[in-house]
Every structure is written in structure tokens, then in C-alpha cells.
PDB file of N, CA and C in Angstrom:
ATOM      1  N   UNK A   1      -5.785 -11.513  -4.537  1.00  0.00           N
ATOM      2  CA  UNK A   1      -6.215 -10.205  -4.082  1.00  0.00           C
ATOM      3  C   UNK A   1      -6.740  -9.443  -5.293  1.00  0.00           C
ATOM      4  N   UNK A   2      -7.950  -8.798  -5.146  1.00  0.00           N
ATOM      5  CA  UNK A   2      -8.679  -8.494  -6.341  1.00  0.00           C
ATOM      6  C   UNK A   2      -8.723  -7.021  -5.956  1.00  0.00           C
ATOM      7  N   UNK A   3      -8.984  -6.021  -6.920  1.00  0.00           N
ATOM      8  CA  UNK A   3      -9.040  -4.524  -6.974  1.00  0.00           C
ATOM      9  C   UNK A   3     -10.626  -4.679  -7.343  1.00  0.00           C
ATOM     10  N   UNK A   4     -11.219  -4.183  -6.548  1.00  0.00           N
ATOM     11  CA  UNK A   4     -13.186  -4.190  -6.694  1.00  0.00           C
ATOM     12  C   UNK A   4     -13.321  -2.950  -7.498  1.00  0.00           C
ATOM     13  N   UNK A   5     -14.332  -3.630  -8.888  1.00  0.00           N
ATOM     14  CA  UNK A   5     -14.467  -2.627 -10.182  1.00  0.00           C
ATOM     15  C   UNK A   5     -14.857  -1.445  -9.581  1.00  0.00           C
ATOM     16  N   UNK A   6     -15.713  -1.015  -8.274  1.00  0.00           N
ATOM     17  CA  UNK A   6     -15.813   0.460  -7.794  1.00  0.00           C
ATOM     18  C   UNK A   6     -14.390   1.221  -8.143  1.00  0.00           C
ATOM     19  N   UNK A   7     -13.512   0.609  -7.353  1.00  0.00           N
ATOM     20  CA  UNK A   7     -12.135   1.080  -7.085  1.00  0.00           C
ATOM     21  C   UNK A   7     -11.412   1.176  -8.123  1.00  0.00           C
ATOM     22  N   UNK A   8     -11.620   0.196  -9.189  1.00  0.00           N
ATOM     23  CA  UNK A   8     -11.012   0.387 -10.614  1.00  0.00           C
ATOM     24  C   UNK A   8     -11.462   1.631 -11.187  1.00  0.00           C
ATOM     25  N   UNK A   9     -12.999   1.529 -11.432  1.00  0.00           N
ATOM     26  CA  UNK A   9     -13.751   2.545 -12.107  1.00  0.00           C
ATOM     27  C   UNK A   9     -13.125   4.245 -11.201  1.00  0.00           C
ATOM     28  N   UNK A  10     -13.022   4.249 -10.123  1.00  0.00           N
ATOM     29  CA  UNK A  10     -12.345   5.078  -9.567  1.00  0.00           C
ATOM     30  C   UNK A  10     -11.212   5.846  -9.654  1.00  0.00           C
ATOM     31  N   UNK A  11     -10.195   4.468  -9.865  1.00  0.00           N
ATOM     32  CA  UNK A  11      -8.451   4.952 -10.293  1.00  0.00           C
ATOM     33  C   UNK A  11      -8.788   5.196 -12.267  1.00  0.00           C
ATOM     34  N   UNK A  12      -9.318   4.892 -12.574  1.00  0.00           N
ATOM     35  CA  UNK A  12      -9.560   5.354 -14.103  1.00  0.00           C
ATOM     36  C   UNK A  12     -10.233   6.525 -13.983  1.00  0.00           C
ATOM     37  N   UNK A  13     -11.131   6.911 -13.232  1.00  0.00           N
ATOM     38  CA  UNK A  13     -11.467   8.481 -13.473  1.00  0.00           C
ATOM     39  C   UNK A  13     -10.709   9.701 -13.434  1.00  0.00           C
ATOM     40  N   UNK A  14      -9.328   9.150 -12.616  1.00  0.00           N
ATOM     41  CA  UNK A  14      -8.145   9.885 -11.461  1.00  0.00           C
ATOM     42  C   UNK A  14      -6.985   9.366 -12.931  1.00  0.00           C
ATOM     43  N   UNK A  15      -7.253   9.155 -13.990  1.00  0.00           N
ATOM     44  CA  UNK A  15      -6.251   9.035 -14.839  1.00  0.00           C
ATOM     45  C   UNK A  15      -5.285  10.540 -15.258  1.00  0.00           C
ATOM     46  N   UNK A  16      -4.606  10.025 -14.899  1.00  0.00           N
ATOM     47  CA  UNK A  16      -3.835  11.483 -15.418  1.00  0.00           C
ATOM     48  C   UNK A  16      -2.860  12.182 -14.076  1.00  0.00           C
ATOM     49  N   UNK A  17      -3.863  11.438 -13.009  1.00  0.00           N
ATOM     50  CA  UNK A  17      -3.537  12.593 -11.833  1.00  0.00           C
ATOM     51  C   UNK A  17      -2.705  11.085 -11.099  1.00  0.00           C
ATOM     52  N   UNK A  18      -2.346  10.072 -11.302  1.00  0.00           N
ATOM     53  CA  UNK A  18      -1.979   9.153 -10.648  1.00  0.00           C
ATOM     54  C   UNK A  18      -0.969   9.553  -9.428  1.00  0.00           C
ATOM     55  N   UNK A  19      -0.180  10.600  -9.794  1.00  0.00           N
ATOM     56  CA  UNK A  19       1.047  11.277  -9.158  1.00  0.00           C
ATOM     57  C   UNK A  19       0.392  11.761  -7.657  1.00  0.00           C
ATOM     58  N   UNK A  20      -0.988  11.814  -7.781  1.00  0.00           N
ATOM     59  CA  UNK A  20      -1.409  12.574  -6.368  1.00  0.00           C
ATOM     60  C   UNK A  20      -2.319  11.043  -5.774  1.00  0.00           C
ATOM     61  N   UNK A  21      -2.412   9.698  -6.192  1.00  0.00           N
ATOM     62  CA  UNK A  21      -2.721   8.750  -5.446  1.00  0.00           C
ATOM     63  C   UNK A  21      -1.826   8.436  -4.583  1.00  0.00           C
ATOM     64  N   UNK A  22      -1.958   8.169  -3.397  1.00  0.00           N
ATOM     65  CA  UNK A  22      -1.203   6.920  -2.435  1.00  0.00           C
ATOM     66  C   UNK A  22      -1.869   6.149  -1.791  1.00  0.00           C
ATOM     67  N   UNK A  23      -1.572   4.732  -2.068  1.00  0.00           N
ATOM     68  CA  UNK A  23      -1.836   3.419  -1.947  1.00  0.00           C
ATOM     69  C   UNK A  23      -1.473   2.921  -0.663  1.00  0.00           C
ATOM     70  N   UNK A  24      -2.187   2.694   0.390  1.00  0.00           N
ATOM     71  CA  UNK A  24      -1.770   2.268   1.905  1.00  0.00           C
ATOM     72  C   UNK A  24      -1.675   1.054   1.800  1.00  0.00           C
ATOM     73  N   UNK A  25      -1.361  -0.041   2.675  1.00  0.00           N
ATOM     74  CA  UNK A  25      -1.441  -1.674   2.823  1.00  0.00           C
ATOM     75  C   UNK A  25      -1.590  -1.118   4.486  1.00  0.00           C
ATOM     76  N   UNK A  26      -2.577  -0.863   5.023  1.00  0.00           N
ATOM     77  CA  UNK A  26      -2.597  -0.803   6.434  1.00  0.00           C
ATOM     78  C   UNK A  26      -3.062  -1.842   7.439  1.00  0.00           C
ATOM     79  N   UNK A  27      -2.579  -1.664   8.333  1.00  0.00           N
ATOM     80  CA  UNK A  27      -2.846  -3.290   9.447  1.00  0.00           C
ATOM     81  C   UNK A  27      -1.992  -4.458   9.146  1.00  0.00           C
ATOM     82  N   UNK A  28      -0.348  -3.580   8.508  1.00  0.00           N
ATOM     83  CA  UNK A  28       0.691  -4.572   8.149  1.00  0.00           C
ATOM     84  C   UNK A  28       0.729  -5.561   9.503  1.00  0.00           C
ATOM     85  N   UNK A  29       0.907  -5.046  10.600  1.00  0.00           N
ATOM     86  CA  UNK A  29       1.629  -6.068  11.503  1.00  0.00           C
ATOM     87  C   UNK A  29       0.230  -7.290  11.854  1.00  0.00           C
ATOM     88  N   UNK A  30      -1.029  -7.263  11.524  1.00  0.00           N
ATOM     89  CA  UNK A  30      -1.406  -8.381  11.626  1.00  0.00           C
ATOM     90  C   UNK A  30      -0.990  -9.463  11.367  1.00  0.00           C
ATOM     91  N   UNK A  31       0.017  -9.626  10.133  1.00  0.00           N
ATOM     92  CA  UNK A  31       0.420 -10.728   9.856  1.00  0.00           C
ATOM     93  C   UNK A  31       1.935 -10.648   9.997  1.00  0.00           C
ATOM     94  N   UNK A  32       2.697 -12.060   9.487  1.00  0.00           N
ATOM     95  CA  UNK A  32       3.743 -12.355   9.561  1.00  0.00           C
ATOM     96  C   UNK A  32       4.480 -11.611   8.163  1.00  0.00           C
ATOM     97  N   UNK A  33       5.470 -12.413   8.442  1.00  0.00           N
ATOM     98  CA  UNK A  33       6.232 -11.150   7.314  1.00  0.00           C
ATOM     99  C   UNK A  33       6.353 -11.765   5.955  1.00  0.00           C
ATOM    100  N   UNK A  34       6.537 -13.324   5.922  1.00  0.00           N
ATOM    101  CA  UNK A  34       6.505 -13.908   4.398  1.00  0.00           C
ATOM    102  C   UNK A  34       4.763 -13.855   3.933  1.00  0.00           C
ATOM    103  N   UNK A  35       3.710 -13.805   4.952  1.00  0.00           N
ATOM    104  CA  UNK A  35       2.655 -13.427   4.514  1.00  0.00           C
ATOM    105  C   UNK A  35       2.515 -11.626   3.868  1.00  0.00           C
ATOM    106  N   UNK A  36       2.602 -10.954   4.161  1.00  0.00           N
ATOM    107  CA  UNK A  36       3.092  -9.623   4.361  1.00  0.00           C
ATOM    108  C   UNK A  36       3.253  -9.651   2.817  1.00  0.00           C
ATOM    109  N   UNK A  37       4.304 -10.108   2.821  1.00  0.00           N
ATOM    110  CA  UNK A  37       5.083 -10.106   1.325  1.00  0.00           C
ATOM    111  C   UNK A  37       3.974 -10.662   0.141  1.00  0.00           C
ATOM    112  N   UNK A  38       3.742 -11.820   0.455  1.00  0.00           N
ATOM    113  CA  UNK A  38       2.513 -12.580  -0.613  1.00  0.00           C
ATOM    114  C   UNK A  38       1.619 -11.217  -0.693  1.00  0.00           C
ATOM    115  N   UNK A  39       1.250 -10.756   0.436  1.00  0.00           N
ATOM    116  CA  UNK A  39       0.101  -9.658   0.291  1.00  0.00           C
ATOM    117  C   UNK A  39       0.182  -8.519  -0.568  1.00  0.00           C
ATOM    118  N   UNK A  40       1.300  -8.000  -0.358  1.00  0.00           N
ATOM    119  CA  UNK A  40       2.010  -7.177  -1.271  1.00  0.00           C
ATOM    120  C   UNK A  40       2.412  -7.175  -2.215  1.00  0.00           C
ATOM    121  N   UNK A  41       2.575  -8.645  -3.082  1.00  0.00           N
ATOM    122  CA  UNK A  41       3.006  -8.971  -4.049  1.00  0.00           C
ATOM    123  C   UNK A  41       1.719  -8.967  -5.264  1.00  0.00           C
ATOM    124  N   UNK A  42       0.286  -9.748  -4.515  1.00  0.00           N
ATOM    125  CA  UNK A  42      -0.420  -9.394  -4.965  1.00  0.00           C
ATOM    126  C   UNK A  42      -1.112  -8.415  -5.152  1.00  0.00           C
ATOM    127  N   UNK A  43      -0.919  -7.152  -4.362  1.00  0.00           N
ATOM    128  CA  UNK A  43      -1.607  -6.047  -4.406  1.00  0.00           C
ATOM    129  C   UNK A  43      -0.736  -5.234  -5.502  1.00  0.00           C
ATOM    130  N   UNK A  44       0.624  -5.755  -5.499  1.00  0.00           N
ATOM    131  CA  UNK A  44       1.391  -4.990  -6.696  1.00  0.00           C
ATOM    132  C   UNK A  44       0.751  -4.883  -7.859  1.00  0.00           C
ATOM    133  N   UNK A  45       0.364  -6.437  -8.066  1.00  0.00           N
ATOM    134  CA  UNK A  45       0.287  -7.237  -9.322  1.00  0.00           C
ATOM    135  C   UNK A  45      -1.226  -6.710  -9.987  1.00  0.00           C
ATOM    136  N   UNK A  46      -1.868  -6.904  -8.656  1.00  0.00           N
ATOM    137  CA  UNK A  46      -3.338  -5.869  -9.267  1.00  0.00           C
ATOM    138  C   UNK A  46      -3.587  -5.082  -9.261  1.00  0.00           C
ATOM    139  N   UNK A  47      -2.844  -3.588  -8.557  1.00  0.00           N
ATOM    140  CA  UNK A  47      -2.929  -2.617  -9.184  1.00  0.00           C
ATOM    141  C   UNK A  47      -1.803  -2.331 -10.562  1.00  0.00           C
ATOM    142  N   UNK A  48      -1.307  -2.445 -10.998  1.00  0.00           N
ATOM    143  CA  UNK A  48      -0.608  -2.800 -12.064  1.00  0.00           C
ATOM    144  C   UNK A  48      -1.473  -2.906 -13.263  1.00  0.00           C
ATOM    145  N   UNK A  49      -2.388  -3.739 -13.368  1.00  0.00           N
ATOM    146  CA  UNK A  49      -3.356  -4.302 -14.740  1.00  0.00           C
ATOM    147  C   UNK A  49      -4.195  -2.780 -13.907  1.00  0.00           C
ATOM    148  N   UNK A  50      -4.459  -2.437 -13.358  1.00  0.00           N
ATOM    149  CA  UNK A  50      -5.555  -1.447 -13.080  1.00  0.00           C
ATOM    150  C   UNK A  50      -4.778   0.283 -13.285  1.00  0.00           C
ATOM    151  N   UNK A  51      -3.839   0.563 -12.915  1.00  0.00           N
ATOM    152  CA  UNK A  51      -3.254   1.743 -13.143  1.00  0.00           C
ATOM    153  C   UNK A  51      -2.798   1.836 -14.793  1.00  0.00           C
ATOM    154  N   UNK A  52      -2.694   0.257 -15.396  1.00  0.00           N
ATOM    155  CA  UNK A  52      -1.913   1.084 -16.721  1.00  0.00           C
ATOM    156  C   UNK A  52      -0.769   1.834 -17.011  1.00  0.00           C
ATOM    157  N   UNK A  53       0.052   2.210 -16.217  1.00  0.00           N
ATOM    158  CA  UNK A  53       1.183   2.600 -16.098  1.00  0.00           C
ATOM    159  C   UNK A  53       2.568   2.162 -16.493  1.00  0.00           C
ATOM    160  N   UNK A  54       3.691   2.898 -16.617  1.00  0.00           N
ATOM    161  CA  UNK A  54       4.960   1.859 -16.961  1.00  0.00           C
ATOM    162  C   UNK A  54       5.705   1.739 -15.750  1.00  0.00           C
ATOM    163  N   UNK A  55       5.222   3.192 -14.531  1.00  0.00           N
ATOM    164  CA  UNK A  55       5.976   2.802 -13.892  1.00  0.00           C
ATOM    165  C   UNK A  55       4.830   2.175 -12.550  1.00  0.00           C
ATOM    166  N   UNK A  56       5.462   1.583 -11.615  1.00  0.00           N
ATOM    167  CA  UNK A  56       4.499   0.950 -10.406  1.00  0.00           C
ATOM    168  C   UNK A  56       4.412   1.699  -9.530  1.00  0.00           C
ATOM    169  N   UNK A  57       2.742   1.636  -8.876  1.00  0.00           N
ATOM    170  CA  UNK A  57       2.627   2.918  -8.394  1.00  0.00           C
ATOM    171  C   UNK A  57       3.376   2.319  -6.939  1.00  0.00           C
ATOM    172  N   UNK A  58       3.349   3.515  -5.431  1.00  0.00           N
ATOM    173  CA  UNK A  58       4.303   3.299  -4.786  1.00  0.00           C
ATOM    174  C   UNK A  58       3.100   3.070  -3.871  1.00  0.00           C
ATOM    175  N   UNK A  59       3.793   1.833  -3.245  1.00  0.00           N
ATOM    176  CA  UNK A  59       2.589   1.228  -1.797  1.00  0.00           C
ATOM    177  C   UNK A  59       3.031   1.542  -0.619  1.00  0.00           C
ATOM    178  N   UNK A  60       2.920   1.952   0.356  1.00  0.00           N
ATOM    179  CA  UNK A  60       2.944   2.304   1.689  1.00  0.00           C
ATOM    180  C   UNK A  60       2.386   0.913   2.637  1.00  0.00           C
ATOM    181  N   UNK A  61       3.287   0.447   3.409  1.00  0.00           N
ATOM    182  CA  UNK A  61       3.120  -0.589   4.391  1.00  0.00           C
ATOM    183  C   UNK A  61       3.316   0.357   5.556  1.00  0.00           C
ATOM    184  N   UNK A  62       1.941   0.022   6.528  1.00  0.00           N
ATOM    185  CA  UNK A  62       1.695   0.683   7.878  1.00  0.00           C
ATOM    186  C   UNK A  62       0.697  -0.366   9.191  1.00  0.00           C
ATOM    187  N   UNK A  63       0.327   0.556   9.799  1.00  0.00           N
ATOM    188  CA  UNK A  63      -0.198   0.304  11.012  1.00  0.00           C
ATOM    189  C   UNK A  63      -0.519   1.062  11.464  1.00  0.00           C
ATOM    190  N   UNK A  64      -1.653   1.695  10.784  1.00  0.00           N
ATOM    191  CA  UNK A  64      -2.193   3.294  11.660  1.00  0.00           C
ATOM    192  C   UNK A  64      -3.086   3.151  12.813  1.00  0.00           C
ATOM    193  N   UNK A  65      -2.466   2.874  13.484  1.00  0.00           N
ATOM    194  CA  UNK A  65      -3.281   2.937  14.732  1.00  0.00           C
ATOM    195  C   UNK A  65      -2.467   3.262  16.151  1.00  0.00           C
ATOM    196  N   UNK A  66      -3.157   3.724  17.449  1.00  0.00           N
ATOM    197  CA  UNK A  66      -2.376   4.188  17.977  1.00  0.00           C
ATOM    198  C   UNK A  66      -1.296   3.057  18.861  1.00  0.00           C
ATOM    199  N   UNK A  67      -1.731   2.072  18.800  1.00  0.00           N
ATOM    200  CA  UNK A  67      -1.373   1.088  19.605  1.00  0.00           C
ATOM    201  C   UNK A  67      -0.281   0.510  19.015  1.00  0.00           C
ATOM    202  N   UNK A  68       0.779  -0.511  19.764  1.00  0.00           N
ATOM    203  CA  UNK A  68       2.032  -0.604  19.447  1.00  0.00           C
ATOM    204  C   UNK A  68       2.240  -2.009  18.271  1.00  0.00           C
ATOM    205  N   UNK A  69       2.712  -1.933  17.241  1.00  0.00           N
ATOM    206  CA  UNK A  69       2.862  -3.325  16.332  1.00  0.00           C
ATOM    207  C   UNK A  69       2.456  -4.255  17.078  1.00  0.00           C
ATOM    208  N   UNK A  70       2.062  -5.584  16.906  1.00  0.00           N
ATOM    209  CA  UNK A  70       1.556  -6.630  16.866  1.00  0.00           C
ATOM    210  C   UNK A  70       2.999  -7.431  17.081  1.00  0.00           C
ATOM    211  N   UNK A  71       3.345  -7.491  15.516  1.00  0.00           N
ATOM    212  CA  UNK A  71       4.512  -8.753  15.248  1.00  0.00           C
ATOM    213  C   UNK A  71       5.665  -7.679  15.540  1.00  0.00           C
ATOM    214  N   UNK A  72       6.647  -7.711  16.216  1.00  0.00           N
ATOM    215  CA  UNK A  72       8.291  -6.662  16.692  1.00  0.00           C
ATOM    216  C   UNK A  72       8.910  -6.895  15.632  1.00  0.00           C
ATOM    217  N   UNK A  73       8.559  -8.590  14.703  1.00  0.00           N
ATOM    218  CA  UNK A  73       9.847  -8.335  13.646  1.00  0.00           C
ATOM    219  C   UNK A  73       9.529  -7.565  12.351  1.00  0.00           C
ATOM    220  N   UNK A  74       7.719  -6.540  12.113  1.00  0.00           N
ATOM    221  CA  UNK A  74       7.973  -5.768  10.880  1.00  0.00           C
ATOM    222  C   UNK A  74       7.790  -4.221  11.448  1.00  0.00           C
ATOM    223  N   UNK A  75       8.157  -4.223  13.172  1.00  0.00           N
ATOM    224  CA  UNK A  75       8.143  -2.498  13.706  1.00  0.00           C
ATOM    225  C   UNK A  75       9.130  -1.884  12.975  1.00  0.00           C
ATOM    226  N   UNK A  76      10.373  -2.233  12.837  1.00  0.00           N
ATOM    227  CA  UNK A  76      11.263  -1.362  12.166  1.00  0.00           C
ATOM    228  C   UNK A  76      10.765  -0.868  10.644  1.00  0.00           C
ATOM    229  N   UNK A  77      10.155  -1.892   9.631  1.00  0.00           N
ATOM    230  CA  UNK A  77       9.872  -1.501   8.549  1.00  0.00           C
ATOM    231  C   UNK A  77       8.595  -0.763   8.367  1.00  0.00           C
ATOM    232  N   UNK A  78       7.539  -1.495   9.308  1.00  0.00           N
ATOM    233  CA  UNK A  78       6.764  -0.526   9.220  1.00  0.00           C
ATOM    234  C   UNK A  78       6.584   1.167   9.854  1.00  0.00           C
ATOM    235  N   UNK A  79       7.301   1.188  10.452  1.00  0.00           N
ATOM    236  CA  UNK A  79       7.363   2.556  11.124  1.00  0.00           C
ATOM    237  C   UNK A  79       8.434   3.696   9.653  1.00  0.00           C
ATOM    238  N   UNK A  80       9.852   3.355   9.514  1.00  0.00           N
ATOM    239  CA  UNK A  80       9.559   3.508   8.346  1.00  0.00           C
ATOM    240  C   UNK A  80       9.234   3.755   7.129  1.00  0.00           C
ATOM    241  N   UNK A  81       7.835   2.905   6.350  1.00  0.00           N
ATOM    242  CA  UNK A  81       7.374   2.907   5.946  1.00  0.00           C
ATOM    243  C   UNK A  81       6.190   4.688   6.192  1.00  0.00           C
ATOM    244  N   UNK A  82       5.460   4.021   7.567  1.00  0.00           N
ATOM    245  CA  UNK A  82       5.018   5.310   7.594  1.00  0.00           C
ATOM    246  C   UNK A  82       5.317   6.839   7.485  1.00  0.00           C
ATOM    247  N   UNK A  83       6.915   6.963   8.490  1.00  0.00           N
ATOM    248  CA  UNK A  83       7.690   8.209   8.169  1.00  0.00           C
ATOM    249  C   UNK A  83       7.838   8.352   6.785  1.00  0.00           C
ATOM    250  N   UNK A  84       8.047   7.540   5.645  1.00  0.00           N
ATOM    251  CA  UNK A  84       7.907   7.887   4.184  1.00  0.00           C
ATOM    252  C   UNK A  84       6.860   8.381   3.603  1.00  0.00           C
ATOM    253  N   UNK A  85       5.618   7.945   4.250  1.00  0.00           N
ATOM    254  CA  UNK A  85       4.332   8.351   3.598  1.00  0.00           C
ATOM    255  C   UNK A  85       4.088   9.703   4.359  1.00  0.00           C
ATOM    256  N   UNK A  86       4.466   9.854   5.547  1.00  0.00           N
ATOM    257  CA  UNK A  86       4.154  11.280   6.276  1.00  0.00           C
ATOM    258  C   UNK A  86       5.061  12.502   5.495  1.00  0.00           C
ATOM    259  N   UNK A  87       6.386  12.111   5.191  1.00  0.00           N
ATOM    260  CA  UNK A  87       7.242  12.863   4.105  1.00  0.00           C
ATOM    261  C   UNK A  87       6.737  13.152   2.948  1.00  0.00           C
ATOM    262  N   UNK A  88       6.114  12.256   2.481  1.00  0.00           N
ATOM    263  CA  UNK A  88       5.590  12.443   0.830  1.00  0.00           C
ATOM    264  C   UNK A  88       4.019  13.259   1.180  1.00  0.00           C
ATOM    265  N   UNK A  89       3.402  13.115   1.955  1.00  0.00           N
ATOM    266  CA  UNK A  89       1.892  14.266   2.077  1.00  0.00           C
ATOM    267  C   UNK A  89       2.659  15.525   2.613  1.00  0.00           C
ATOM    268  N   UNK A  90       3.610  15.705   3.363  1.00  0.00           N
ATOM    269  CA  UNK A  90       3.961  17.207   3.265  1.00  0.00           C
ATOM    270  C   UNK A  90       4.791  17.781   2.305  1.00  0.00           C
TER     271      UNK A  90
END
């Protein structure tokens, strides 16, 4: 999973302000959940070399859409997930 130099060149302009990025992984329940994880693992890993940071920035796993999860076994986490990200924008 690659971070496209737009998006790099992007989070480097926003240096400083990292505290006001949040990072979605949306359309979690398309997949399964040890996939899920690989996905996430790599998206850690590359924003990481791209933020520069010591600490890791915080990813949000969702499913924004109005319709009901896909897979039942990541509804609990992803729902969740979202109530955390709806907490942290207000």
C-alpha cells in the first residue's frame, strides 16, 4: 500500500498542523478481518515514513455509508471506530 506523492506532498505542507489530520480506512467491512488487518498494517507503515513523526498518527476504521456492514464479524469494531472519530471532530 503506497501513499501517492500528491498526498505526501500534501501531508508535508500540513507539517506542523498534523494534530488537526484524520486518517479514515473507509469501506472497512468489504473485507475480512485478517485482511482488514494486513490493510491497516500497511497503511500504518506508510504513513509513518510520510508523517515523520515519533508518535503514529491515529487511523479511523469505518463504513460510511448508509447501508448496514457487509461482514457482522467487524460491525462491532467498526461502528466503534466511527463513534471515536465522530467524538474527536466535535
Amino acid at each position: 500500500l503506497d501513499i501517492s506523492d500528491e498526498l505526501s506532498d500534501v501531508i508535508k505542507i500540513l507539517k506542523g498542523n498534523e494534530d488537526k489530520i484524520r486518517v479514515v480506512l473507509n469501506k472497512a467491512d468489504a473485507v475480512e478481518i485478517q485482511q482488514l488487518m494486513r490493510v491497516y498494517g500497511a497503511l500504518m507503515w506508510s504513513l509513518g515514513k510520510v508523517f515523520e513523526t515519533p508518535e503514529v498518527v491515529r487511523v479511523y476504521i469505518g463504513s460510511f455509508w448508509e447501508a448496514p456492514p457487509r461482514n457482522p464479524d467487524t460491525a462491532p469494531l467498526l461502528q466503534a471506530e466511527m463513534d471515536d472519530l465522530l467524538d474527536d471532530l466535535r
